[in-house]
Protein backbone atom coordinates (compact mmCIF):
# COMPACT_ATOMS: atom_id res chain seq x y z
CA UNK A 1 33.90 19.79 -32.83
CA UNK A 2 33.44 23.45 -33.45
CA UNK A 3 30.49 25.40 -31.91
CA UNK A 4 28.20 27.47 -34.57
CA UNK A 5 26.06 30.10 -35.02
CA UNK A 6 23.86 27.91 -37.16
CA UNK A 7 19.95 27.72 -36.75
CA UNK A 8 18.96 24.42 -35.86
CA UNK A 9 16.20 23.87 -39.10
CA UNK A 10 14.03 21.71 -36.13
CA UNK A 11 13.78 24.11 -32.60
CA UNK A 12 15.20 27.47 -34.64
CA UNK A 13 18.22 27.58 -31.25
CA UNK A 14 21.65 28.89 -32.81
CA UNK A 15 23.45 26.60 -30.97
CA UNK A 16 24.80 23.96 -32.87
CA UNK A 17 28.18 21.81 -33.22
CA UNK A 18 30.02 20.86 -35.89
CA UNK A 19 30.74 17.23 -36.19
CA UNK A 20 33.85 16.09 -38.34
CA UNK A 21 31.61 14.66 -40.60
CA UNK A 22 29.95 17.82 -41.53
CA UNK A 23 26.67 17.42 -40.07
CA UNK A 24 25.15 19.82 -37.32
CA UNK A 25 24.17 18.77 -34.28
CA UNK A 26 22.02 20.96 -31.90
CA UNK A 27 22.68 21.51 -28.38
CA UNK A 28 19.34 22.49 -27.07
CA UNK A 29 17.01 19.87 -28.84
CA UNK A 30 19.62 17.17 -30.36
CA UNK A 31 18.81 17.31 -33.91
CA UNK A 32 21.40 16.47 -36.56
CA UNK A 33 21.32 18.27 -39.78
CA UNK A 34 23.29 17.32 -42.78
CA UNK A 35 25.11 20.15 -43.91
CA UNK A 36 24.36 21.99 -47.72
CA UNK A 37 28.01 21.29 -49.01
CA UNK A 38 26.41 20.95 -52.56
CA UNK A 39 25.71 24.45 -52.85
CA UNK A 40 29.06 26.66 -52.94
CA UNK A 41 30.64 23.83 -55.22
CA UNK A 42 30.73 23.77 -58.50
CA UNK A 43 28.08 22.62 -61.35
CA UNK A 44 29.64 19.66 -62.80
CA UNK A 45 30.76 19.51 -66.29
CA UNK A 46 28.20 17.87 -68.92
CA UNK A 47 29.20 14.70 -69.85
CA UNK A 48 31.05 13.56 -72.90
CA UNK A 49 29.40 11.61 -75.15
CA UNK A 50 31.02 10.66 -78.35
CA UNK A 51 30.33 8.42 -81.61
CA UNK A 52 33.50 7.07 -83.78
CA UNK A 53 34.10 3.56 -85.04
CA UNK A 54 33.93 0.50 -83.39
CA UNK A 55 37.26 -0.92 -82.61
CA UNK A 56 37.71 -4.43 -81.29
CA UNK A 57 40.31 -5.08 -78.35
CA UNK A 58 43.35 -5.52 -80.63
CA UNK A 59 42.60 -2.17 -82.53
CA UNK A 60 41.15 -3.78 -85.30
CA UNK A 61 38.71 -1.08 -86.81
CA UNK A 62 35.21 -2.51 -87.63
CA UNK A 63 32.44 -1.02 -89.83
CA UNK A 64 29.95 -0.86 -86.44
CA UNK A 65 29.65 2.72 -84.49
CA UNK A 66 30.39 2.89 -81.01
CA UNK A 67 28.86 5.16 -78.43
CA UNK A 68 30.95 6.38 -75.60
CA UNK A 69 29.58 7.83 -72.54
CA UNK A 70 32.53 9.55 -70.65
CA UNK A 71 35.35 7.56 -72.08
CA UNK A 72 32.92 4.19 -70.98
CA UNK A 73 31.67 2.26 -74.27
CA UNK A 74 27.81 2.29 -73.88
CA UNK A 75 26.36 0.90 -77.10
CA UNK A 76 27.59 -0.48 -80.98
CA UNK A 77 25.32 0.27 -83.82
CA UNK A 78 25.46 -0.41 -87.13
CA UNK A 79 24.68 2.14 -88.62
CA UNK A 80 26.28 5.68 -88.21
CA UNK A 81 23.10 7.32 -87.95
CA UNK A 82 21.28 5.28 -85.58
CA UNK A 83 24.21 6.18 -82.93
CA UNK A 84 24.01 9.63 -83.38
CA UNK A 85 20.03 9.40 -82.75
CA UNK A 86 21.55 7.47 -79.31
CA UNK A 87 23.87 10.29 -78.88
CA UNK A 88 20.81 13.14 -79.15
CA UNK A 89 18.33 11.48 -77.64
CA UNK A 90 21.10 10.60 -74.55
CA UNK A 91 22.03 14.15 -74.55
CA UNK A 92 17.96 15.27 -74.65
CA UNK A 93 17.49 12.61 -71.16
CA UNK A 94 20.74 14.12 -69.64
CA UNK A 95 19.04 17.94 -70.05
CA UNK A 96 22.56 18.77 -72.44
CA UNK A 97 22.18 20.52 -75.64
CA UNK A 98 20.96 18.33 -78.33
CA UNK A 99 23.30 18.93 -81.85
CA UNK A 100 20.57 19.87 -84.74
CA UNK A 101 20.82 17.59 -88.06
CA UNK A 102 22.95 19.42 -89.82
CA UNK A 103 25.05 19.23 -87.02
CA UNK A 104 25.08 15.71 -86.50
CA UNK A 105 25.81 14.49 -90.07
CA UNK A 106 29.22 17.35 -90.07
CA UNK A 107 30.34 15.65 -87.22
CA UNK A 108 31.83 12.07 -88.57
């Protein structure tokens, strides 16, 4: 353990320890703190969603649309335009940029 000039967020005391963990632990009042290790790393990349055809497990292509969330098959549609709506309205719950119409129907 490593001794800290941390404020303790419960008595305000700067003396804290350092577990191996990575929480704090206060000497004076015994509170433990999780440490803010989410803050100095970085944002996470937006996630890939993609729409191609539908292939079974022995590669055989089909005429469905498949949805793929991060490499993971989500959803098979029939029609090509109903997975792009998915694929917007995914992107619109996730906060990532939604692709305009024109945009969408480029993209095949």
């Amino acid at each position: 353990m490593k001794t800290t000039k941390e404020e303790c967020l419960n008595c305000g005391a700067f003396s804290t320890l350092r577990n191996p963990d990575g929480t704090i632990r206060c000497l004076e009042c015994e509170h433990v703190t999780e440490t803010q290790q989410a803050a100095w790393l970085p944002p996470s990349p937006p996630p890939v969603i993609t729409v191609s055809r539908y292939r079974k497990a022995d590669g055989f292509p089909t005429r469905n649309y498949a949805i793929h969330f991060d490499g993971v098959l989500l959803a098979v549609t029939v029609y090509r335009k109903g997975a792009v709506a998915v694929k917007e309205k995914l992107m619109e719950m996730l906060g990532g940029p939604a692709m305009s119409p024109v945009q969408a129907e480029t993209t095949k």
